[in-house]
C-alpha atoms as a PDB file:
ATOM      1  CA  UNK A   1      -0.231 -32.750 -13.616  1.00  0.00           C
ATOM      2  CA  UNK A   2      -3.269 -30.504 -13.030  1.00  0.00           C
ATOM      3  CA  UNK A   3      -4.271 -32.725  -9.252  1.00  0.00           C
ATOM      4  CA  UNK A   4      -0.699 -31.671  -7.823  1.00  0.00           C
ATOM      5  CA  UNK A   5      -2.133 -27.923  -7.377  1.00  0.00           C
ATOM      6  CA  UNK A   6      -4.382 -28.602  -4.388  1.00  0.00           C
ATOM      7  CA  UNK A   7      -1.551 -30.709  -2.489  1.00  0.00           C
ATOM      8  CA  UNK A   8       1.163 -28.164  -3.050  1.00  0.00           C
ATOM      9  CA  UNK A   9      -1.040 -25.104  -2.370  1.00  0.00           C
ATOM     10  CA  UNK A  10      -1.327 -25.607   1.286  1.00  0.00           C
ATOM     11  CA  UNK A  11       1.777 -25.599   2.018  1.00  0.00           C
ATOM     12  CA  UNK A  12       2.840 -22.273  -0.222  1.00  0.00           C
ATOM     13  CA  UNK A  13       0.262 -20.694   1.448  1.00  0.00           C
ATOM     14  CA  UNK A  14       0.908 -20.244   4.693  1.00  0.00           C
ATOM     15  CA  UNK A  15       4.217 -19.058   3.557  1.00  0.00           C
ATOM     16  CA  UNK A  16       2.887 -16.248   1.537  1.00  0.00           C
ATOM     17  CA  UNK A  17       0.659 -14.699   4.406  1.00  0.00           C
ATOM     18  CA  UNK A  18      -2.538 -16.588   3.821  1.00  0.00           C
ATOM     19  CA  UNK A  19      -4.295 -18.837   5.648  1.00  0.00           C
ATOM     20  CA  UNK A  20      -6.048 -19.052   9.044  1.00  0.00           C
ATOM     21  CA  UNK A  21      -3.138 -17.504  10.993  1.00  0.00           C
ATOM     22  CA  UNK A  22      -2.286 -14.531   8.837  1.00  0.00           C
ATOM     23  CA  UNK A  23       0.812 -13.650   9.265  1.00  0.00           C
ATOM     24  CA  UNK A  24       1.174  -9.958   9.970  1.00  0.00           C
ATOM     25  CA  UNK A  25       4.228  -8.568  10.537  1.00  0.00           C
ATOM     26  CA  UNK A  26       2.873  -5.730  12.707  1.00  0.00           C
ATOM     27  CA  UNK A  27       1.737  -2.176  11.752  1.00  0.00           C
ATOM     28  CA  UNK A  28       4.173   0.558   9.820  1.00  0.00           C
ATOM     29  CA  UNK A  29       3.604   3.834  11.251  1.00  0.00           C
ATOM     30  CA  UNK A  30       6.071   5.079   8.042  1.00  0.00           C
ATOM     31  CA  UNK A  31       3.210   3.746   5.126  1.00  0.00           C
ATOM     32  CA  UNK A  32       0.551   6.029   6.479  1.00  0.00           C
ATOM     33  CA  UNK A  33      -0.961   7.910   4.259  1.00  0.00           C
ATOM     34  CA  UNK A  34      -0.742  11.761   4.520  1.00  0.00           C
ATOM     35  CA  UNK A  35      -3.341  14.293   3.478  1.00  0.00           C
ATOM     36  CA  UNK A  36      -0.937  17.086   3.984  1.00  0.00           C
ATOM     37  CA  UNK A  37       2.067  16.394   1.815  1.00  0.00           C
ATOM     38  CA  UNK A  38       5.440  18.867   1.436  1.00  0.00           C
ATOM     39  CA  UNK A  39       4.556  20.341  -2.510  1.00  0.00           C
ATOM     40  CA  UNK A  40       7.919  21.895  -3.058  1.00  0.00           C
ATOM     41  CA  UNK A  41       9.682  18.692  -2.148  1.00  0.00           C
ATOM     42  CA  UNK A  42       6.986  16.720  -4.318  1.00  0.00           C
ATOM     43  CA  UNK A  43       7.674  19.179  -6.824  1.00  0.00           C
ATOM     44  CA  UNK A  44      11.584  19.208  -6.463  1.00  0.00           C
ATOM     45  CA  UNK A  45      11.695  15.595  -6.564  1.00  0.00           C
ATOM     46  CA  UNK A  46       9.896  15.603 -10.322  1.00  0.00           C
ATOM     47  CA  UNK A  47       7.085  13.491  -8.796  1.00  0.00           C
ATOM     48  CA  UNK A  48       4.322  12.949 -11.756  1.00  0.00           C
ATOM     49  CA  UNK A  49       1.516  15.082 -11.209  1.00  0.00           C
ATOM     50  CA  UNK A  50      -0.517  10.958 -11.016  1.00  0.00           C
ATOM     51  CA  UNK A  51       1.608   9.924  -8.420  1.00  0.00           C
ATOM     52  CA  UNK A  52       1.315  13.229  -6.103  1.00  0.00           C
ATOM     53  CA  UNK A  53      -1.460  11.434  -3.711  1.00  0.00           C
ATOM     54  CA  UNK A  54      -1.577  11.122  -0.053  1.00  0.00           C
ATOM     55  CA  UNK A  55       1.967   8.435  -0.265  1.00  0.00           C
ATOM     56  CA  UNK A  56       3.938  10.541  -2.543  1.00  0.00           C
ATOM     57  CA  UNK A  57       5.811  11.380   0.460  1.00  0.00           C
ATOM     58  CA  UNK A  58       7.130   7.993   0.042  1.00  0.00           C
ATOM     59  CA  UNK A  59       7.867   7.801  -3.787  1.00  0.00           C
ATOM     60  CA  UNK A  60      10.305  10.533  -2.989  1.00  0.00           C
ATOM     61  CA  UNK A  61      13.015   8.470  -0.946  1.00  0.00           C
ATOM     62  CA  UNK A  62      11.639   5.346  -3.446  1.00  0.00           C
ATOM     63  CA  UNK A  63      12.990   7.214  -6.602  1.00  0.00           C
ATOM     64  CA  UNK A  64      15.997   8.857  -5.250  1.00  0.00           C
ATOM     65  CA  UNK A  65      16.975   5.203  -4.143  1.00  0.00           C
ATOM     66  CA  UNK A  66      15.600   3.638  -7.567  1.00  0.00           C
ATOM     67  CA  UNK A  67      18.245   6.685  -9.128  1.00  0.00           C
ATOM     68  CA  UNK A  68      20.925   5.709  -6.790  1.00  0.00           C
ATOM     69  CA  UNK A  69      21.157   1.977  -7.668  1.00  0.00           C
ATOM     70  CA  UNK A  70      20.199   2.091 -11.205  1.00  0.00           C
ATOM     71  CA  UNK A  71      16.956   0.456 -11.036  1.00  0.00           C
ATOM     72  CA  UNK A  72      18.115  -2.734  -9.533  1.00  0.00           C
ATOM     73  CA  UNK A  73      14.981  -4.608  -8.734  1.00  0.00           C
ATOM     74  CA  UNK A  74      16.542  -6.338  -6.211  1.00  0.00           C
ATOM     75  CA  UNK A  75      17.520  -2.802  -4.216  1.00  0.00           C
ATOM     76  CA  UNK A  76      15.496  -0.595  -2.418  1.00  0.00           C
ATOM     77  CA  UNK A  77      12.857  -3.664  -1.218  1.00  0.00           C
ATOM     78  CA  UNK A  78      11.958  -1.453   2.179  1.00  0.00           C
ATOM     79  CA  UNK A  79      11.060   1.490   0.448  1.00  0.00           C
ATOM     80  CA  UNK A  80       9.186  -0.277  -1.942  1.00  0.00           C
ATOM     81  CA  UNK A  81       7.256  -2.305   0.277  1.00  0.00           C
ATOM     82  CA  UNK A  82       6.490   0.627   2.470  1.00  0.00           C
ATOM     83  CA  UNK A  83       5.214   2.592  -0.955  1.00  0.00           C
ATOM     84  CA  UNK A  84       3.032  -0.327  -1.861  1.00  0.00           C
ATOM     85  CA  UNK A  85       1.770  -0.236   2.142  1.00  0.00           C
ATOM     86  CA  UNK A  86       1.094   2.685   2.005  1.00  0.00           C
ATOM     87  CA  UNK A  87      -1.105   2.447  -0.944  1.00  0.00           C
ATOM     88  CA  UNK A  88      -3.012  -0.008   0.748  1.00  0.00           C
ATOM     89  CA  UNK A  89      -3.277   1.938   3.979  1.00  0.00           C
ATOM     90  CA  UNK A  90      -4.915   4.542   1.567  1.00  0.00           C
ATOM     91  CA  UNK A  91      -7.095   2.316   0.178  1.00  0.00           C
ATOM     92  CA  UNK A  92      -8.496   0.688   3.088  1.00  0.00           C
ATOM     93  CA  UNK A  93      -9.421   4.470   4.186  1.00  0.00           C
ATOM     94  CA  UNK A  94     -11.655   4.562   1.628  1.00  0.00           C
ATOM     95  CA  UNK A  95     -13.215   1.365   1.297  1.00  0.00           C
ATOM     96  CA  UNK A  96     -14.063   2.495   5.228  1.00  0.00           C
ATOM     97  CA  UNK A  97     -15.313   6.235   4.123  1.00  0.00           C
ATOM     98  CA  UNK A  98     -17.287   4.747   1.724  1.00  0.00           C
ATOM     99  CA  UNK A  99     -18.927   2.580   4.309  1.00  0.00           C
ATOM    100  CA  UNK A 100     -19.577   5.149   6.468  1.00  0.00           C
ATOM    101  CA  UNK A 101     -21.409   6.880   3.826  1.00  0.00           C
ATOM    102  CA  UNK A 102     -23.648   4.018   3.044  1.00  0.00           C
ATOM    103  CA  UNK A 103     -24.110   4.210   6.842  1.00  0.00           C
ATOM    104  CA  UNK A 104     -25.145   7.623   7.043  1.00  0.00           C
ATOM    105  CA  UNK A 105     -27.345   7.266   3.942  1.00  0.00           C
ATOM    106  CA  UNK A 106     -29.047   4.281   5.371  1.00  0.00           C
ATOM    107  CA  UNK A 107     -29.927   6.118   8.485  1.00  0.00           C
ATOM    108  CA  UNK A 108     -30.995   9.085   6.863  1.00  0.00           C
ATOM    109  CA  UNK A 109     -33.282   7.154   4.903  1.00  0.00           C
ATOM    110  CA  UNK A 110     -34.923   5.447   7.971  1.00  0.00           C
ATOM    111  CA  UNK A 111     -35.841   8.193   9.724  1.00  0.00           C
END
């Protein structure tokens, strides 16, 4: 029945995060991204030249538990989720930069 959607939805989403109380579970200091990452260890650990960005500090443990357990989706969930925070993290700091150059542009333009 498409009209049972809208009456189920509510109540998923609060569960999932959403909403108008957001449900944060507080701030990582571990999924920060890092400009200045450890190359040999990047390099040791056979990290994809793709993947070395500013979390592949991160993928490191995330593989070498992925190895360890065989690539059992259900293992690993905390590195995982602080991988895919991390990412995030990294991405919010450039949705900012890039606002701060718009900024700067602006005012340069104005004066």
């Amino acid at each position: 029945n498409s009209h049972s959607f809208p009456f189920i939805f509510p109540f998923i989403f609060p569960i999932m995060g959403g909403g108008d109380d957001h449900h944060h579970h507080g701030i990582n200091p571990e999924a920060f991204p890092k400009a200045d990452q450890d190359i040999a260890a990047i390099k040791t650990a056979k990290i994809p030249l793709a993947f070395r960005d500013t979390c592949a500090h991160l993928l490191i443990d995330l593989n070498k538990c992925r190895r360890q357990t065989f690539w059992n989706p259900d293992s690993c969930g905390h590195e995982r989720h602080t991988y895919e925070e991390c990412g995030y993290n990294a991405w919010l700091q450039r949705v900012e930069a890039k606002k701060q150059e718009a900024r700067i542009v602006k005012e340069n333009k104005e004066e």
